[in-house]
N, C-alpha and C. Protein backbone atom coordinates (compact mmCIF):
# COMPACT_ATOMS: atom_id res chain seq x y z
N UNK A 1 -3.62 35.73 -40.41
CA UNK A 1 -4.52 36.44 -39.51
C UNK A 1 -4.18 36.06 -38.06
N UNK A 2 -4.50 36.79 -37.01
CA UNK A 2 -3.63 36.51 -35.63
C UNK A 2 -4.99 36.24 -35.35
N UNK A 3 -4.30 35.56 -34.03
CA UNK A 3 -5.25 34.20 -33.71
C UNK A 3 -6.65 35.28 -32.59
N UNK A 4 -7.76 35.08 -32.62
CA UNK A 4 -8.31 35.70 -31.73
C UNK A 4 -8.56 34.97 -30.25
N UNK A 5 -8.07 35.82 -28.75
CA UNK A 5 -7.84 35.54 -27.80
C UNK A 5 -8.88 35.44 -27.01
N UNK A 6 -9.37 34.28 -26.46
CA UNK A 6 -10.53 33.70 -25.45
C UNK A 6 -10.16 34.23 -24.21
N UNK A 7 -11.43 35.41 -23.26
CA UNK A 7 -11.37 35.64 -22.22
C UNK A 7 -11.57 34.68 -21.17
N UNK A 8 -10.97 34.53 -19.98
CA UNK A 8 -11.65 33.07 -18.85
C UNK A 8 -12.84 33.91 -17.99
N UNK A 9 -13.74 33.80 -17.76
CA UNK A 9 -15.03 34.41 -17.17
C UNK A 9 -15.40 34.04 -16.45
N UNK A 10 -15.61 34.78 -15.02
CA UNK A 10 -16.47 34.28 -14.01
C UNK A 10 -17.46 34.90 -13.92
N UNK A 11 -18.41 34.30 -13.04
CA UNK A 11 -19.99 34.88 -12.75
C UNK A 11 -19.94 35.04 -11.34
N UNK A 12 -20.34 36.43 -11.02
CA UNK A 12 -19.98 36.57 -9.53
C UNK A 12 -21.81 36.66 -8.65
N UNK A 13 -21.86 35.38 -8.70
CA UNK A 13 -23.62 35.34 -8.26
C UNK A 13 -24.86 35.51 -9.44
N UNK A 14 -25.16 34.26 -9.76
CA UNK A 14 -26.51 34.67 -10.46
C UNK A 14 -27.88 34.45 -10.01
N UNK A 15 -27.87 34.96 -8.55
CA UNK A 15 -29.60 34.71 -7.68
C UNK A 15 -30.48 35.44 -8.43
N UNK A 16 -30.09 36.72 -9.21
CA UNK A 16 -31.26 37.52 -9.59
C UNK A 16 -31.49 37.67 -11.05
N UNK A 17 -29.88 37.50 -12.23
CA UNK A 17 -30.21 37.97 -13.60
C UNK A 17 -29.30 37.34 -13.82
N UNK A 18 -29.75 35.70 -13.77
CA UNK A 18 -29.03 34.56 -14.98
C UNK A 18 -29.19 34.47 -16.33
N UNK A 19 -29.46 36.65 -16.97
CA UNK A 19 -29.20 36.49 -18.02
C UNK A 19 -27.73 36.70 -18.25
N UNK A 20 -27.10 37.38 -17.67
CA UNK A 20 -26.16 38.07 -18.04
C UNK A 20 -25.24 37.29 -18.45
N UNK A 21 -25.14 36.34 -17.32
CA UNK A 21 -23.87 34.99 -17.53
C UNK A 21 -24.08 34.09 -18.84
N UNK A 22 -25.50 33.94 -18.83
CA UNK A 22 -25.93 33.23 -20.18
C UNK A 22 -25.15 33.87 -21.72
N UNK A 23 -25.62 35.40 -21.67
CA UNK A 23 -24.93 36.01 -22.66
C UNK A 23 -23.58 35.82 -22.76
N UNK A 24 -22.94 36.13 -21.94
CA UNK A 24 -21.19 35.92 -21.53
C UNK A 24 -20.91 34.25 -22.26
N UNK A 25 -21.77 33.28 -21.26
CA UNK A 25 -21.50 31.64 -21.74
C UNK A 25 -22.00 31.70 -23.60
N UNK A 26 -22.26 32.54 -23.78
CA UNK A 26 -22.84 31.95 -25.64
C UNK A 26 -21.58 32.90 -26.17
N UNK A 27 -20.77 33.71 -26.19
CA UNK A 27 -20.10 34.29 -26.21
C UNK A 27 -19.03 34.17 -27.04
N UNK A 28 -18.36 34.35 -28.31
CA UNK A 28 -17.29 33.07 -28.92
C UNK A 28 -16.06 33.29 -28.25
N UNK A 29 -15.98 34.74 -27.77
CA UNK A 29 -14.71 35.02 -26.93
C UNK A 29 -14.22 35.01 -25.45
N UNK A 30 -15.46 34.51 -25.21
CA UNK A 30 -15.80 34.63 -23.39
C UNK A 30 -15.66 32.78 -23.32
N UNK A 31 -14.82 32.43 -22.07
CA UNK A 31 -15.10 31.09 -21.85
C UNK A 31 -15.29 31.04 -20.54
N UNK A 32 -16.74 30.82 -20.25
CA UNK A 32 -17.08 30.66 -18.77
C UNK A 32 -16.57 29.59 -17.78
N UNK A 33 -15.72 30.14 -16.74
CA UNK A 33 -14.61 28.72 -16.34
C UNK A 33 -15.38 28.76 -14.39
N UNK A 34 -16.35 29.42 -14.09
CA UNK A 34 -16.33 29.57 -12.29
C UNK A 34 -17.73 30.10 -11.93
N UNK A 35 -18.82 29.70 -11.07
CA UNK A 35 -19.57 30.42 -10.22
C UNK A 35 -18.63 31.13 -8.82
N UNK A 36 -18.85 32.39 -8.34
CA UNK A 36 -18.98 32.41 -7.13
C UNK A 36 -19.89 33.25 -6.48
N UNK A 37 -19.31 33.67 -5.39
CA UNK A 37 -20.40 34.24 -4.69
C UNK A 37 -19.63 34.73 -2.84
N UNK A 38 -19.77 35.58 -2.22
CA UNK A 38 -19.72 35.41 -0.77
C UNK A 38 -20.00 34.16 0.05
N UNK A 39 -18.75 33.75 1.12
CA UNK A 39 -19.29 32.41 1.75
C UNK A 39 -19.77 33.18 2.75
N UNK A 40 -20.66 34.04 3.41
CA UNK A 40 -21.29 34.53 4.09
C UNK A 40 -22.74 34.69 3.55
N UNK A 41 -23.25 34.18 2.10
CA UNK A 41 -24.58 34.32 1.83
C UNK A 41 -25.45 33.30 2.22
N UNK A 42 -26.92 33.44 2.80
CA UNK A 42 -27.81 32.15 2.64
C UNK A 42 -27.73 31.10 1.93
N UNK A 43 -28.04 30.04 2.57
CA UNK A 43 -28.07 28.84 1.90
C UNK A 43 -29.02 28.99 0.19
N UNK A 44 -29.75 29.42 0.39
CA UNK A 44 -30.75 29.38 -0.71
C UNK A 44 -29.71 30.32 -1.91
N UNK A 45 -29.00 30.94 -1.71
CA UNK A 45 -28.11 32.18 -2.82
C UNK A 45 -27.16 30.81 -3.20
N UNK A 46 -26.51 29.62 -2.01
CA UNK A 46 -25.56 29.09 -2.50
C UNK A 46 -26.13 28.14 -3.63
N UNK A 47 -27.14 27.32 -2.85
CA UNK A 47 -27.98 26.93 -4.11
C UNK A 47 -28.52 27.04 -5.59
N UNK A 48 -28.70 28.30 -5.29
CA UNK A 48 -29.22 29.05 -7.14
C UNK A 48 -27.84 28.87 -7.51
N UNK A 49 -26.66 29.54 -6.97
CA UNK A 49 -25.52 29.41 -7.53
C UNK A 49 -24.89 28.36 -8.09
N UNK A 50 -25.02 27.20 -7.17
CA UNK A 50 -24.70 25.97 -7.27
C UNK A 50 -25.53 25.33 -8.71
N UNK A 51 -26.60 25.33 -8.62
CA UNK A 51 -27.66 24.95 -9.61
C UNK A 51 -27.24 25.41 -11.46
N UNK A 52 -26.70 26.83 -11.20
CA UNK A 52 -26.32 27.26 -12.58
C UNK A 52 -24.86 26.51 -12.79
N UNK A 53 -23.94 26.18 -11.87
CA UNK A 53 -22.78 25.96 -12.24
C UNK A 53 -22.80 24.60 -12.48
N UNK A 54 -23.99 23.91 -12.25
CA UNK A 54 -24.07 22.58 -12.63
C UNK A 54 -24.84 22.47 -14.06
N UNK A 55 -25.36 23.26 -14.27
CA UNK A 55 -26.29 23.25 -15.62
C UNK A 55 -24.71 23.79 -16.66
N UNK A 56 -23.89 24.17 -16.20
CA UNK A 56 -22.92 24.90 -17.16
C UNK A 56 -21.66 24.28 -17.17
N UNK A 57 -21.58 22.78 -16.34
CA UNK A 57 -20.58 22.27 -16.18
C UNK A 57 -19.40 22.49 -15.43
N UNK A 58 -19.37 23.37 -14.99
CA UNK A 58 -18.30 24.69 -14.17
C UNK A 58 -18.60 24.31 -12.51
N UNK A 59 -17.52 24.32 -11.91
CA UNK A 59 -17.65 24.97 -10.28
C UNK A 59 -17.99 25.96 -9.63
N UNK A 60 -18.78 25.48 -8.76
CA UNK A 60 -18.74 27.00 -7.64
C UNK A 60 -18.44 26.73 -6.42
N UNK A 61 -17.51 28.48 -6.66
CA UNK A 61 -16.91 28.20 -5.47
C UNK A 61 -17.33 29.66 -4.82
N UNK A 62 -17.72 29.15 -3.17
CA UNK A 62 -18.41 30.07 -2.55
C UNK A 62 -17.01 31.19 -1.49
N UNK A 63 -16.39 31.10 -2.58
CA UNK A 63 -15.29 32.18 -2.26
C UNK A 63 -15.23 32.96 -3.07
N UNK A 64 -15.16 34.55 -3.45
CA UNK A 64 -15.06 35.43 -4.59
C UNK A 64 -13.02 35.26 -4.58
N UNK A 65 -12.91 35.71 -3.61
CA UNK A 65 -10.95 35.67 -3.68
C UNK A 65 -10.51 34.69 -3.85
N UNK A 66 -11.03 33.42 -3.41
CA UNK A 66 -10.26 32.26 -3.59
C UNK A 66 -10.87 31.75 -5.47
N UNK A 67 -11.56 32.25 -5.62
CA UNK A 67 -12.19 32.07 -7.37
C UNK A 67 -11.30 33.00 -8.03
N UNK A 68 -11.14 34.07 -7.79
CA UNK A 68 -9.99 35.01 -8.44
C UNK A 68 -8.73 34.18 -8.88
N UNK A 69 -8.90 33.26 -7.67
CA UNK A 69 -6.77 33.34 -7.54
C UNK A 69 -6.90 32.07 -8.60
N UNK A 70 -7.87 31.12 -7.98
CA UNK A 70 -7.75 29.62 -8.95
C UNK A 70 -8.05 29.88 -9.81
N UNK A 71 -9.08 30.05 -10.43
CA UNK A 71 -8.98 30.41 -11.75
C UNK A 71 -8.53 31.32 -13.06
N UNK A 72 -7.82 32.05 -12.39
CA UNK A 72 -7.17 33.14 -12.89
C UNK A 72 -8.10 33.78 -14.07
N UNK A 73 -9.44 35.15 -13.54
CA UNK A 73 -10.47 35.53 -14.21
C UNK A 73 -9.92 36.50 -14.96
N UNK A 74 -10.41 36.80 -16.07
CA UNK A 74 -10.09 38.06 -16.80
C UNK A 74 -11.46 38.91 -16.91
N UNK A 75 -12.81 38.35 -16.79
CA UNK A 75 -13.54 38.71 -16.76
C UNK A 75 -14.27 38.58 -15.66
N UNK A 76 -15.46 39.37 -15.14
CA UNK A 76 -16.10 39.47 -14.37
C UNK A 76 -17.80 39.47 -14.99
N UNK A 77 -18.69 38.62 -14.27
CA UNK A 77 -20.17 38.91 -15.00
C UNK A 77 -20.46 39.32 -13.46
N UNK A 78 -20.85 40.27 -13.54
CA UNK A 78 -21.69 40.68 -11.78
C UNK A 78 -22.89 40.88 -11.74
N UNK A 79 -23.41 39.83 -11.19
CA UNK A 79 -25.08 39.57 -11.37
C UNK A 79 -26.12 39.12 -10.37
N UNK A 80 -25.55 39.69 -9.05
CA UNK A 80 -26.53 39.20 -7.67
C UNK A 80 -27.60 40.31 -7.87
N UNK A 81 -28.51 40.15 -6.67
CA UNK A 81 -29.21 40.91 -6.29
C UNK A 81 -28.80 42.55 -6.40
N UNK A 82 -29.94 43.57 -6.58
CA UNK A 82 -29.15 44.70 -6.68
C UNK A 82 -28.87 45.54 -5.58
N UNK A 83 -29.14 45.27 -4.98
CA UNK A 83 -28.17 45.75 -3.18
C UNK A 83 -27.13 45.45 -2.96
N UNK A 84 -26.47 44.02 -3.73
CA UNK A 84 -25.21 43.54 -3.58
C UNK A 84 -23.71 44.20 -4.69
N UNK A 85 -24.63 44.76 -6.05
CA UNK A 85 -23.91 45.27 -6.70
C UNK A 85 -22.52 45.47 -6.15
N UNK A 86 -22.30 46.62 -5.57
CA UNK A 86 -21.29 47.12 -5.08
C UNK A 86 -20.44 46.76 -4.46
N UNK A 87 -21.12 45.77 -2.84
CA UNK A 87 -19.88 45.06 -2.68
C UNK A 87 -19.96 43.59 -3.00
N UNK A 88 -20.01 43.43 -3.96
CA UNK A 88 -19.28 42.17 -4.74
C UNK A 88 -18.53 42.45 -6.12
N UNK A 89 -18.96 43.64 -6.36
CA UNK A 89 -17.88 43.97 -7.57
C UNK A 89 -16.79 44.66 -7.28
């Protein structure tokens, strides 16, 4: 049987629906490896962010491009606020 292949997953902001990432992190094929987020957001967005990536063992990094490149994502969880949708995905 061929081997089944683990996605690397990032979470691109979870200020508003830290369900989504949750689902992704329980996941058998998803391996959650990054928070990020805009380094142009409030302190309080870096925080929530910060807060989940410590509960999940993972970094955040308050760069979306510089999280792309280091961690090399295959997945995306996009989960800020919903005004931000768009440009952060």
């Amino acid at each position: 049987m061929a081997e089944t292949k683990t996605f690397r997953a990032g979470v691109f902001s979870v200020v508003k629906h830290c369900y989504l990432p949750r689902a992704v992190s329980a996941h058998p094929r998803f391996e959650l490896v990054v928070v990020t987020d805009d380094v142009d957001q409030p302190d309080w967005v870096h925080e929530r962010n910060q807060k989940f990536a410590d509960e999940f063992g993972i970094p955040y990094v308050p760069d979306v491009a510089k999280a792309i490149a280091e961690y090399d994502l295959e997945i995306a969880a996009v989960s800020p606020e919903a005004e931000r949708h768009c440009d952060l995905a």
